[in-house]
PDB file of N, CA and C in Angstrom:
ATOM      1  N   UNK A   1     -11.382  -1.690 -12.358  1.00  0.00           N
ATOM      2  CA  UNK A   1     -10.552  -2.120 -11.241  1.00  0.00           C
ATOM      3  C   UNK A   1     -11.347  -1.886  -9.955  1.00  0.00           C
ATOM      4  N   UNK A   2     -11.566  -2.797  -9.274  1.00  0.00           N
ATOM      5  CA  UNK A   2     -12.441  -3.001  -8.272  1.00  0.00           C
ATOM      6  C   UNK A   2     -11.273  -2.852  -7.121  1.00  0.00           C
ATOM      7  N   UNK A   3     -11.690  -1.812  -5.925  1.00  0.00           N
ATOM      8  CA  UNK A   3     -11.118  -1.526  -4.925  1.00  0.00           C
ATOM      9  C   UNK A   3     -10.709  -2.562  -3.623  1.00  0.00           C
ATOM     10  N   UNK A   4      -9.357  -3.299  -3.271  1.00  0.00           N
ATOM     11  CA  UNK A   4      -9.920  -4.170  -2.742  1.00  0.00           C
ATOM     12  C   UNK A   4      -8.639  -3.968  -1.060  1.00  0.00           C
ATOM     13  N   UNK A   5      -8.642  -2.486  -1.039  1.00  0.00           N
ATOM     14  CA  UNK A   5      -8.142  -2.123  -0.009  1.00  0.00           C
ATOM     15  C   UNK A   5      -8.309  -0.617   0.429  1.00  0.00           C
ATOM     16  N   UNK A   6      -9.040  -1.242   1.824  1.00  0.00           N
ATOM     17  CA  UNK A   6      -9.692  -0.064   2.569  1.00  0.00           C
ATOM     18  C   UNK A   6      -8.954   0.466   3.955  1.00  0.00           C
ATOM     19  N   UNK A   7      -9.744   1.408   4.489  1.00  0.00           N
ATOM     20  CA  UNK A   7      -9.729   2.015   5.871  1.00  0.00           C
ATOM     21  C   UNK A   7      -8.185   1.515   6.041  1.00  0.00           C
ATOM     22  N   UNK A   8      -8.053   1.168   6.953  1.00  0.00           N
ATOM     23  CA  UNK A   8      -7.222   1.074   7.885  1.00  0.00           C
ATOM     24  C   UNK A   8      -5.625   0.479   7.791  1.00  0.00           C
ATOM     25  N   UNK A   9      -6.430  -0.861   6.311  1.00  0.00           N
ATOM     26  CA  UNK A   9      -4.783  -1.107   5.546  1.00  0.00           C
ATOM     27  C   UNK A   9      -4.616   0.258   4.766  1.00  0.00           C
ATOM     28  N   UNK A  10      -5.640   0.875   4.390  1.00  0.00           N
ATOM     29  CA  UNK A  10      -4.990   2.210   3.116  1.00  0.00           C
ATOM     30  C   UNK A  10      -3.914   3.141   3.950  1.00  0.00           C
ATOM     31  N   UNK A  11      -4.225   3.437   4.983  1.00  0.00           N
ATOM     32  CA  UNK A  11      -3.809   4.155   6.186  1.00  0.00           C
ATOM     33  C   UNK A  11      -2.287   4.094   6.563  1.00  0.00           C
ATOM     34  N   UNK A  12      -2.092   2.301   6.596  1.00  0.00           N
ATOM     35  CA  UNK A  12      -1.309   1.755   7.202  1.00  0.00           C
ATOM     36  C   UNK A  12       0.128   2.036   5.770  1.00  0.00           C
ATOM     37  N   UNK A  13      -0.565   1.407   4.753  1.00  0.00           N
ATOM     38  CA  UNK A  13       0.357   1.253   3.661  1.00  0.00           C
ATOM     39  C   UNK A  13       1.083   2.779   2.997  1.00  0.00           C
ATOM     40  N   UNK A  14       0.172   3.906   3.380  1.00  0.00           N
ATOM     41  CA  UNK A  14       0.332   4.907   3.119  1.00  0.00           C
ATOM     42  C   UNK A  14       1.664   5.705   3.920  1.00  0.00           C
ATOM     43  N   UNK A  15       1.187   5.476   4.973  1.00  0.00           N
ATOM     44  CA  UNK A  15       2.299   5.701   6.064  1.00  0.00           C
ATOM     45  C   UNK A  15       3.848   4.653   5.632  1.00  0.00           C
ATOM     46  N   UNK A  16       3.481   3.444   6.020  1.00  0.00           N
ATOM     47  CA  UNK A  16       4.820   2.538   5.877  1.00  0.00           C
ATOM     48  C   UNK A  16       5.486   3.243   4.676  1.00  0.00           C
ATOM     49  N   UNK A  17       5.144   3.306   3.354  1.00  0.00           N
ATOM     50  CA  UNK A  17       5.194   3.835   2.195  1.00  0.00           C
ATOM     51  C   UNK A  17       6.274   5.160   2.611  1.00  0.00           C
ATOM     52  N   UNK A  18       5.812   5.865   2.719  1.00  0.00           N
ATOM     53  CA  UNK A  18       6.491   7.469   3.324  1.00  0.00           C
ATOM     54  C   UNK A  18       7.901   7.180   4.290  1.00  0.00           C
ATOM     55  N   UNK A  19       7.399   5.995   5.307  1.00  0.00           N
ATOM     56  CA  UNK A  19       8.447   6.288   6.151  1.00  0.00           C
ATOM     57  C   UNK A  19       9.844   4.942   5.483  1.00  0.00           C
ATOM     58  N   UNK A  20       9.581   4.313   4.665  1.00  0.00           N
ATOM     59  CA  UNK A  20       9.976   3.451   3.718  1.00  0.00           C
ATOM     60  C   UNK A  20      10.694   4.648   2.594  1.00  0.00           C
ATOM     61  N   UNK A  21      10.175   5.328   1.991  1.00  0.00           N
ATOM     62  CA  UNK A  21      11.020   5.953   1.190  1.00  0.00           C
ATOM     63  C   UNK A  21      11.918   7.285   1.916  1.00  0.00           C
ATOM     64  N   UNK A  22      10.689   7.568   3.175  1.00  0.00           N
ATOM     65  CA  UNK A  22      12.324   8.337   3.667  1.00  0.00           C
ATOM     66  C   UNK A  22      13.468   7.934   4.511  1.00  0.00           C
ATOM     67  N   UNK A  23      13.434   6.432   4.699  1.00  0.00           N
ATOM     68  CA  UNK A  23      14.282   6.287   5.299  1.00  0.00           C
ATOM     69  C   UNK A  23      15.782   5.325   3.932  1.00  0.00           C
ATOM     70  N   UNK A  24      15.206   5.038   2.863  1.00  0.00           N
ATOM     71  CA  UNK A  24      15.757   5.408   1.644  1.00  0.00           C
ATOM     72  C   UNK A  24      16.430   6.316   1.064  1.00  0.00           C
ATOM     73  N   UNK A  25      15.934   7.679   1.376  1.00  0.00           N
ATOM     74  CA  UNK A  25      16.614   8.875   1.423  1.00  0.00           C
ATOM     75  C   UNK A  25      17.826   8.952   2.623  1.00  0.00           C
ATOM     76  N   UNK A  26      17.619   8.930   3.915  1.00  0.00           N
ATOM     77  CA  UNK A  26      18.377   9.114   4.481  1.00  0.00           C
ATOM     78  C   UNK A  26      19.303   8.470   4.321  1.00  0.00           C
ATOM     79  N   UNK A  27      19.234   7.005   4.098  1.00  0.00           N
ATOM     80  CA  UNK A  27      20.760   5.820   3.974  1.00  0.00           C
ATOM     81  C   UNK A  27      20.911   6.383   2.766  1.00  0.00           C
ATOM     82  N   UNK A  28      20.438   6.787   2.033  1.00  0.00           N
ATOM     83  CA  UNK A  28      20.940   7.111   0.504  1.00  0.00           C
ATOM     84  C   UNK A  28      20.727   5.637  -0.329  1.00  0.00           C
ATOM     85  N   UNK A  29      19.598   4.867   0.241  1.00  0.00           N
ATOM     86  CA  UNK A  29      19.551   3.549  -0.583  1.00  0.00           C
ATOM     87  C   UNK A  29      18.714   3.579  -1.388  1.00  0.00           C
ATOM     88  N   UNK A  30      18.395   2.261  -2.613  1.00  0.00           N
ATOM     89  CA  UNK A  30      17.533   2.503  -3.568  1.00  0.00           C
ATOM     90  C   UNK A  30      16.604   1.420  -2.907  1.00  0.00           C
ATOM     91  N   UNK A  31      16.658   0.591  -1.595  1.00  0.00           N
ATOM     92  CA  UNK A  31      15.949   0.251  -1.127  1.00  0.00           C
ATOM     93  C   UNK A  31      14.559   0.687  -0.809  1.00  0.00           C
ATOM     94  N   UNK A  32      14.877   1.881  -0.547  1.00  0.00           N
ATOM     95  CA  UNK A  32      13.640   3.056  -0.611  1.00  0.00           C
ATOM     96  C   UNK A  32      12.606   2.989  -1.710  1.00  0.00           C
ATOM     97  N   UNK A  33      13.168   2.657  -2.676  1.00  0.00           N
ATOM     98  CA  UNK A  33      11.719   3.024  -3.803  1.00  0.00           C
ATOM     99  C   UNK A  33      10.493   1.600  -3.545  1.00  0.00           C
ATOM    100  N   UNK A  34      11.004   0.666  -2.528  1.00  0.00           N
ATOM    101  CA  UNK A  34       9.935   0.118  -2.466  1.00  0.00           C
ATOM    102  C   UNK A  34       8.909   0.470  -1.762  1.00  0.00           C
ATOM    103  N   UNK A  35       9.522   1.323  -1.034  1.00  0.00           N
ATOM    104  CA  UNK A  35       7.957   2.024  -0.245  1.00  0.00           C
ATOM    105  C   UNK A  35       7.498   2.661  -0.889  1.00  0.00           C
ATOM    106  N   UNK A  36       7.462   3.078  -2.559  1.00  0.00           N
ATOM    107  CA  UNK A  36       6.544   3.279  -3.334  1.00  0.00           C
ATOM    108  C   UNK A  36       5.600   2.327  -3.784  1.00  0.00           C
ATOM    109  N   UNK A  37       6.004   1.024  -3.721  1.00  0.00           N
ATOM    110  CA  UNK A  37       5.048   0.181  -3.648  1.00  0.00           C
ATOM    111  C   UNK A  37       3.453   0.713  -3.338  1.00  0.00           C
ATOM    112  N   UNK A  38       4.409   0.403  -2.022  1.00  0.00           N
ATOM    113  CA  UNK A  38       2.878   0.811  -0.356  1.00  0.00           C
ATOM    114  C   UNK A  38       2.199   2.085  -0.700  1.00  0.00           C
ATOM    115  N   UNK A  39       2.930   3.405  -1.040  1.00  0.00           N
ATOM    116  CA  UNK A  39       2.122   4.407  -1.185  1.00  0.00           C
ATOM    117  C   UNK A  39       1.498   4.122  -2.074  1.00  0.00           C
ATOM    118  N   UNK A  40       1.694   3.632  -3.485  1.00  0.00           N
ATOM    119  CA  UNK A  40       0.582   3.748  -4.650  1.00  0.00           C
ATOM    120  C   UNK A  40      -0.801   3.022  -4.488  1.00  0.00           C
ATOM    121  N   UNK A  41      -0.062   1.574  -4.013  1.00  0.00           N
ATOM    122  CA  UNK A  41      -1.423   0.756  -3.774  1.00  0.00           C
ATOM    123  C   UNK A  41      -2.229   1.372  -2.368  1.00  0.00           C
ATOM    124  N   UNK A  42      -1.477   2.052  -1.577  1.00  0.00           N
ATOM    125  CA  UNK A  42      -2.363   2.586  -0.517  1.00  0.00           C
ATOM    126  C   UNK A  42      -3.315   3.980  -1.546  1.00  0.00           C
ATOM    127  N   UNK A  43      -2.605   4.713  -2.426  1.00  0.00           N
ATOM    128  CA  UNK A  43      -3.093   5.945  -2.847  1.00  0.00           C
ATOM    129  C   UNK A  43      -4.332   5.606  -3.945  1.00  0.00           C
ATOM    130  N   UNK A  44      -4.581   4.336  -4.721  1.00  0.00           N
ATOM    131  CA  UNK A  44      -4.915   3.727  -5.467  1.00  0.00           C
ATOM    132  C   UNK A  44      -5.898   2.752  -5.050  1.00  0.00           C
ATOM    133  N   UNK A  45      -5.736   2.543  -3.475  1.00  0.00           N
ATOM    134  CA  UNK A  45      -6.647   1.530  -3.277  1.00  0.00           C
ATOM    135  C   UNK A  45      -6.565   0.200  -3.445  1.00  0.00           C
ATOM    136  N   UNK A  46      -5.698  -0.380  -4.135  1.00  0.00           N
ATOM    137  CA  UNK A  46      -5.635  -1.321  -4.865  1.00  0.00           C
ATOM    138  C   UNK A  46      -4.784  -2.541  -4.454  1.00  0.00           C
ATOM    139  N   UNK A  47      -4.541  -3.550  -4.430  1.00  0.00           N
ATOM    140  CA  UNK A  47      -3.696  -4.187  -4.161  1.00  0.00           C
ATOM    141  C   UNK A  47      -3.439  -5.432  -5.407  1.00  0.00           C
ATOM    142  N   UNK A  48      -2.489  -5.396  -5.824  1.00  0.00           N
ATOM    143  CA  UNK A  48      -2.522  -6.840  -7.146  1.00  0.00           C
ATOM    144  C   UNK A  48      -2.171  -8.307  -6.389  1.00  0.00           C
ATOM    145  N   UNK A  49      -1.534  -8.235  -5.349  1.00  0.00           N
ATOM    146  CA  UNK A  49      -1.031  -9.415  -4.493  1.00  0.00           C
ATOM    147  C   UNK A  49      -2.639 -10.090  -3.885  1.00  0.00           C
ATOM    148  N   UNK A  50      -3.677  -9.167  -3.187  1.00  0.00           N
ATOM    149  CA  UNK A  50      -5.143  -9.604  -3.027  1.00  0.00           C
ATOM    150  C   UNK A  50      -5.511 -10.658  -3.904  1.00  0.00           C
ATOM    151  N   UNK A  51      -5.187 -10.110  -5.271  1.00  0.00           N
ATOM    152  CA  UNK A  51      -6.590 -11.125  -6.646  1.00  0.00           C
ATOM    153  C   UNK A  51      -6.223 -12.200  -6.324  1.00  0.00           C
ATOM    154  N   UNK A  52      -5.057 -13.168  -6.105  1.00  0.00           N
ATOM    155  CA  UNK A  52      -4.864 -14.456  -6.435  1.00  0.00           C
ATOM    156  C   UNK A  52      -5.429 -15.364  -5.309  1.00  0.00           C
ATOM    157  N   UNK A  53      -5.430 -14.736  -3.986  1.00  0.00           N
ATOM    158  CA  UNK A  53      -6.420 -15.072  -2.996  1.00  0.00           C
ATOM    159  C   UNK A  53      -7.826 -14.742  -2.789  1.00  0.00           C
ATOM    160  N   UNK A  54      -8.090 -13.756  -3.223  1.00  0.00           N
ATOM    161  CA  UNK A  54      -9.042 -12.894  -3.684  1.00  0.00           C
ATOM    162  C   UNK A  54      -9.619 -12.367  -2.145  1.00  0.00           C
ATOM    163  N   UNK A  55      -8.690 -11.747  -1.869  1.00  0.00           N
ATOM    164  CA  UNK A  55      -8.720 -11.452  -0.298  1.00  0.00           C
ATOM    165  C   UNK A  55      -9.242  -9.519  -0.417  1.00  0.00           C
ATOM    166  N   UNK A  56     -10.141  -9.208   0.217  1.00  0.00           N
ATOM    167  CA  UNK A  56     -10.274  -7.764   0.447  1.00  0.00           C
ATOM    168  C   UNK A  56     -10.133  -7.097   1.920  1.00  0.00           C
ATOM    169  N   UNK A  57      -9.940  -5.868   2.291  1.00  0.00           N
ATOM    170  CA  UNK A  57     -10.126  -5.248   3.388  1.00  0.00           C
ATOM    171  C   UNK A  57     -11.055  -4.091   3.245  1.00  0.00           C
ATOM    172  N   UNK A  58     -11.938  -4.117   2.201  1.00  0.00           N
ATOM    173  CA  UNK A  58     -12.971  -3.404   2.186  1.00  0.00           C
ATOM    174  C   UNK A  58     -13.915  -3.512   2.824  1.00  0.00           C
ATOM    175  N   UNK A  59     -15.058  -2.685   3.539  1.00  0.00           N
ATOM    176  CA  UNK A  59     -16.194  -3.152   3.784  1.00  0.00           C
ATOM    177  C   UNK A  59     -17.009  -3.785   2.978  1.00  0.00           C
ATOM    178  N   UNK A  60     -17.820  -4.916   3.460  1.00  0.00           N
ATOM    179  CA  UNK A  60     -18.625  -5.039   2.537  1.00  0.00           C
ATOM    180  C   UNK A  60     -20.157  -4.959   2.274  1.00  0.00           C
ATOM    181  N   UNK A  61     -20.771  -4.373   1.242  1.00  0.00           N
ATOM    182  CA  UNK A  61     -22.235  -4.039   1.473  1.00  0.00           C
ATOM    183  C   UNK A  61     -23.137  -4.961   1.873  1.00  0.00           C
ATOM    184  N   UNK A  62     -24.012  -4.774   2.307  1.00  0.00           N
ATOM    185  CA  UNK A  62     -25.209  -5.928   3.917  1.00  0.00           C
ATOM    186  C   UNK A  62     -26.824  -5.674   2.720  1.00  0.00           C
TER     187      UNK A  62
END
């Protein structure tokens, strides 16, 4: 599995992720578990929605 999310989206998704599931917690919704989404693929690197465009936010080597 080739990494195809870096810096700044990892950052981003990581955060949204957190504030996505705690604000799940607070309403008491199960809306929340989608900001597990964001954390894993932020924690993982990874994104599966990328391949079909084959889009990265990695750097890439020169």
């Amino acid at each position: 599995m080739k990494h195809n999310v870096g810096g700044i989206d990892r950052i981003l998704r990581i955060v949204v992720g957190l504030a996505v599931i705690g604000w799940g917690v607070y309403a008491q919704s199960w809306w929340g578990a989608i900001g597990l989404v964001f954390l894993a693929t932020g924690v993982i690197s990874w994104c599966p929605a990328y391949l079909p465009f084959g889009l990265s936010s990695t750097k890439t080597e020169s």
